[in-house]
N, C-alpha and C. Protein backbone atom coordinates (compact mmCIF):
# COMPACT_ATOMS: atom_id res chain seq x y z
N UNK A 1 0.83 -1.18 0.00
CA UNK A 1 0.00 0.00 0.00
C UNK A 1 0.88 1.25 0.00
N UNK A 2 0.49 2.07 -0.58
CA UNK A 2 1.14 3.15 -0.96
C UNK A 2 1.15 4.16 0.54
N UNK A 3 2.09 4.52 1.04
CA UNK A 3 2.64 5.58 2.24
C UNK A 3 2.31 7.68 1.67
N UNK A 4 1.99 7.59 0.49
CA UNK A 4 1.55 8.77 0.07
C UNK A 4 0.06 9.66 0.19
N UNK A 5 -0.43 10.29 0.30
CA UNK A 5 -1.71 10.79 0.27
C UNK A 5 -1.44 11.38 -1.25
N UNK A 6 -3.02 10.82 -1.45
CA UNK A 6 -3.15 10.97 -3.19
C UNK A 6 -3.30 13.29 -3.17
N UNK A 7 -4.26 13.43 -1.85
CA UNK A 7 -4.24 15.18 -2.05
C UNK A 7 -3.19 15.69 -1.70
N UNK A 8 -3.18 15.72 -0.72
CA UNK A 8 -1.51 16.23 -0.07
C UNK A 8 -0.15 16.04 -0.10
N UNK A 9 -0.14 15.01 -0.58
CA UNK A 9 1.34 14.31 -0.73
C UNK A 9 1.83 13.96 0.03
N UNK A 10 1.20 14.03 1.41
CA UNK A 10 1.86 13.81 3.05
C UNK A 10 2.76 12.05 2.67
N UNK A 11 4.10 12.14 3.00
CA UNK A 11 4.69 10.95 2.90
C UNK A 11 5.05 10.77 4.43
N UNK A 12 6.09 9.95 4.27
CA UNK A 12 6.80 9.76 5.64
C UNK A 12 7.67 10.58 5.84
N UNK A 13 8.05 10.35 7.53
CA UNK A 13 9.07 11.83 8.12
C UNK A 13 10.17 10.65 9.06
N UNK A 14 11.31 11.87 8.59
CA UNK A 14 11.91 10.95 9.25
C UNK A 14 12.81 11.82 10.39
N UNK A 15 12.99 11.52 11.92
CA UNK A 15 13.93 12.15 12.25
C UNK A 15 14.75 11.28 13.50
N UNK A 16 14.91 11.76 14.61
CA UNK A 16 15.55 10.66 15.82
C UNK A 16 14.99 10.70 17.14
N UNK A 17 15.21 9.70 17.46
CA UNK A 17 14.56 9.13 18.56
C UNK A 17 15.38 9.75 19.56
N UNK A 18 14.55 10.42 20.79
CA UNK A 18 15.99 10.78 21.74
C UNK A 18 15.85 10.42 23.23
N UNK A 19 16.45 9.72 23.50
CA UNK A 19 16.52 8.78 25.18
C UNK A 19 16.45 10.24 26.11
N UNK A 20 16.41 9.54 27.35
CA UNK A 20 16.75 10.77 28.54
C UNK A 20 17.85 10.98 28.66
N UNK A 21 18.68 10.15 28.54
CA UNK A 21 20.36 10.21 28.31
C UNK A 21 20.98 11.43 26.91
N UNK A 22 19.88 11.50 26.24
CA UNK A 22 20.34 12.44 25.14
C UNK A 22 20.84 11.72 24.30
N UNK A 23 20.85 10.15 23.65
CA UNK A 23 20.88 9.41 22.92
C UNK A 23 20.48 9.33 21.49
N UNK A 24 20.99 9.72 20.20
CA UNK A 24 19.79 9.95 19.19
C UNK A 24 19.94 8.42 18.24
N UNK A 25 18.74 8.09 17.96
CA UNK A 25 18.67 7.07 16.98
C UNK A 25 17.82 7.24 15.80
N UNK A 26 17.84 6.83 14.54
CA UNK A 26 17.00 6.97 13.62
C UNK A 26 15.54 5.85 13.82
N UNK A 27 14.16 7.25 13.52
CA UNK A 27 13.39 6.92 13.66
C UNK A 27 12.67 7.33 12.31
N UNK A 28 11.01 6.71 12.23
CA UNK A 28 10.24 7.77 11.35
C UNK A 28 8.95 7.70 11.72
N UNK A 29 8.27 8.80 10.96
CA UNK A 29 6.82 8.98 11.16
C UNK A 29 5.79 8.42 10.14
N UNK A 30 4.84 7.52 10.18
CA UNK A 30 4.20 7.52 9.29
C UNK A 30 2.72 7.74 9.06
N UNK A 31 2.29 8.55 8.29
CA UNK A 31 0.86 9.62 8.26
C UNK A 31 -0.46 8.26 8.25
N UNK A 32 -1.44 8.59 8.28
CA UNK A 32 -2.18 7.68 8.37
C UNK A 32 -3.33 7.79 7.32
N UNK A 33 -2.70 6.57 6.20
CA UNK A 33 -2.85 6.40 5.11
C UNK A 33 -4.31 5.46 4.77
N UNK A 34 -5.48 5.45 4.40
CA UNK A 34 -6.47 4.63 3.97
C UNK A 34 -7.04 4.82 2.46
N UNK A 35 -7.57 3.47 2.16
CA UNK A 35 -7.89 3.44 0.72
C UNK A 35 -9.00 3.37 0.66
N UNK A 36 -9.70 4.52 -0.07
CA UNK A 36 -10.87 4.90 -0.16
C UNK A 36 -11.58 4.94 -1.75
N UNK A 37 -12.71 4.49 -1.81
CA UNK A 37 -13.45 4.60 -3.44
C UNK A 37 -13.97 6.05 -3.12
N UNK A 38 -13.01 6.96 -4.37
CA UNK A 38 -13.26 8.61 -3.99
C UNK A 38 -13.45 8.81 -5.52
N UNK A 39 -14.36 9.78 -5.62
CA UNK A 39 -14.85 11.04 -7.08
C UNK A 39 -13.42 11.68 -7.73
N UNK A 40 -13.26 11.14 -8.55
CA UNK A 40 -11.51 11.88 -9.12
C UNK A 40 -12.10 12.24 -10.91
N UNK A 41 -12.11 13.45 -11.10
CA UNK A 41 -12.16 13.80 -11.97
C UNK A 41 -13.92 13.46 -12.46
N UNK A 42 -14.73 12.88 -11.78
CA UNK A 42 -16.02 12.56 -12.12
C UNK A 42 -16.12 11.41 -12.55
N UNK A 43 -15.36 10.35 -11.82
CA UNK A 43 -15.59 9.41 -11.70
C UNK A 43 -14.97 8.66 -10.68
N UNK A 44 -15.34 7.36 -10.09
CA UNK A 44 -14.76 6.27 -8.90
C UNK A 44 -13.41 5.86 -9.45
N UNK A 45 -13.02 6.44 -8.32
CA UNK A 45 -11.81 5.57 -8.12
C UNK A 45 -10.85 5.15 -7.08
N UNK A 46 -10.40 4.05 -7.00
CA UNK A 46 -9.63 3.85 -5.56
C UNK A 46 -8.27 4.49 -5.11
N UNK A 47 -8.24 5.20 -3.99
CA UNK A 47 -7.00 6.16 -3.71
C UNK A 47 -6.56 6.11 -2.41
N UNK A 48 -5.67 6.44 -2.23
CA UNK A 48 -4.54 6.27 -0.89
C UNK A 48 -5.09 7.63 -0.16
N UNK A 49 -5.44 8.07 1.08
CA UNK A 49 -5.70 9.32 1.33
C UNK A 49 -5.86 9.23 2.49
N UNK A 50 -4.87 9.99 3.24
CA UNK A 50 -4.76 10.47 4.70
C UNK A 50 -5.78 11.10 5.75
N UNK A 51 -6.45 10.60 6.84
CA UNK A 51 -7.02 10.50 7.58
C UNK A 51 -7.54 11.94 7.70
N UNK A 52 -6.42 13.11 7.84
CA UNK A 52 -6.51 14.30 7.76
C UNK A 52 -7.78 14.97 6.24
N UNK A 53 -7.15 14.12 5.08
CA UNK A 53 -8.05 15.36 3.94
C UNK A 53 -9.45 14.50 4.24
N UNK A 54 -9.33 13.30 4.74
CA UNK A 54 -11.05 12.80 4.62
C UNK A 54 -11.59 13.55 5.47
N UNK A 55 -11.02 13.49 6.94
CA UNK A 55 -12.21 14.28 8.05
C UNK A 55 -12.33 15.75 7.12
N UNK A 56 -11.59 16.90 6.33
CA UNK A 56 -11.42 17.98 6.61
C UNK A 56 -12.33 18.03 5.14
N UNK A 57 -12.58 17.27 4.51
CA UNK A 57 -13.88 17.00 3.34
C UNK A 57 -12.80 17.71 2.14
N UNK A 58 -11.99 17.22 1.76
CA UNK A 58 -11.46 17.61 0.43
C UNK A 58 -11.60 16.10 -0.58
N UNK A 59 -12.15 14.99 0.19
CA UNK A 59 -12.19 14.02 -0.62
C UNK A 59 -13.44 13.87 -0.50
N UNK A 60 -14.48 13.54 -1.43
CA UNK A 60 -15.93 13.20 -2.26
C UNK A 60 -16.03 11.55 -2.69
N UNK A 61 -16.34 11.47 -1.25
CA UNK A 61 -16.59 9.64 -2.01
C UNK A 61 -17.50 9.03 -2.61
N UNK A 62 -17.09 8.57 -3.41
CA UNK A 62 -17.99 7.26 -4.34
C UNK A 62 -18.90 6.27 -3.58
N UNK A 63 -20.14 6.11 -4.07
CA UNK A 63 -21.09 5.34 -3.60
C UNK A 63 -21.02 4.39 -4.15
């Protein structure tokens, strides 16, 4: 499954993990990605799209 949002482009982030000791390690973030039957261009289709554009209504889903 694709890690991209089809509106936003939100991918993954990456930065470090840091202990109490002040320790850094490589970590990452990943957005929260679902596949949805959405209206693209005026018609259904299935798309990768982040939790964020569905609640905030930029995606129009397909019945």
């Amino acid at each position: 499954m694709s890690t991209v949002c089809y509106i936003c482009n939100k991918e993954r982030q990456k930065g470090s993990k840091v202990s109490h000791s002040n320790r850094h390690s490589k970590r990452s973030w990943k957005p929260n990605i679902r596949k949805v039957k959405a209206v693209v261009d005026g018609r259904p289709m299935r798309i990768s799209v982040c939790t964020r554009c569905l609640r905030s209504g930029k995606v129009i889903r397909a019945q």
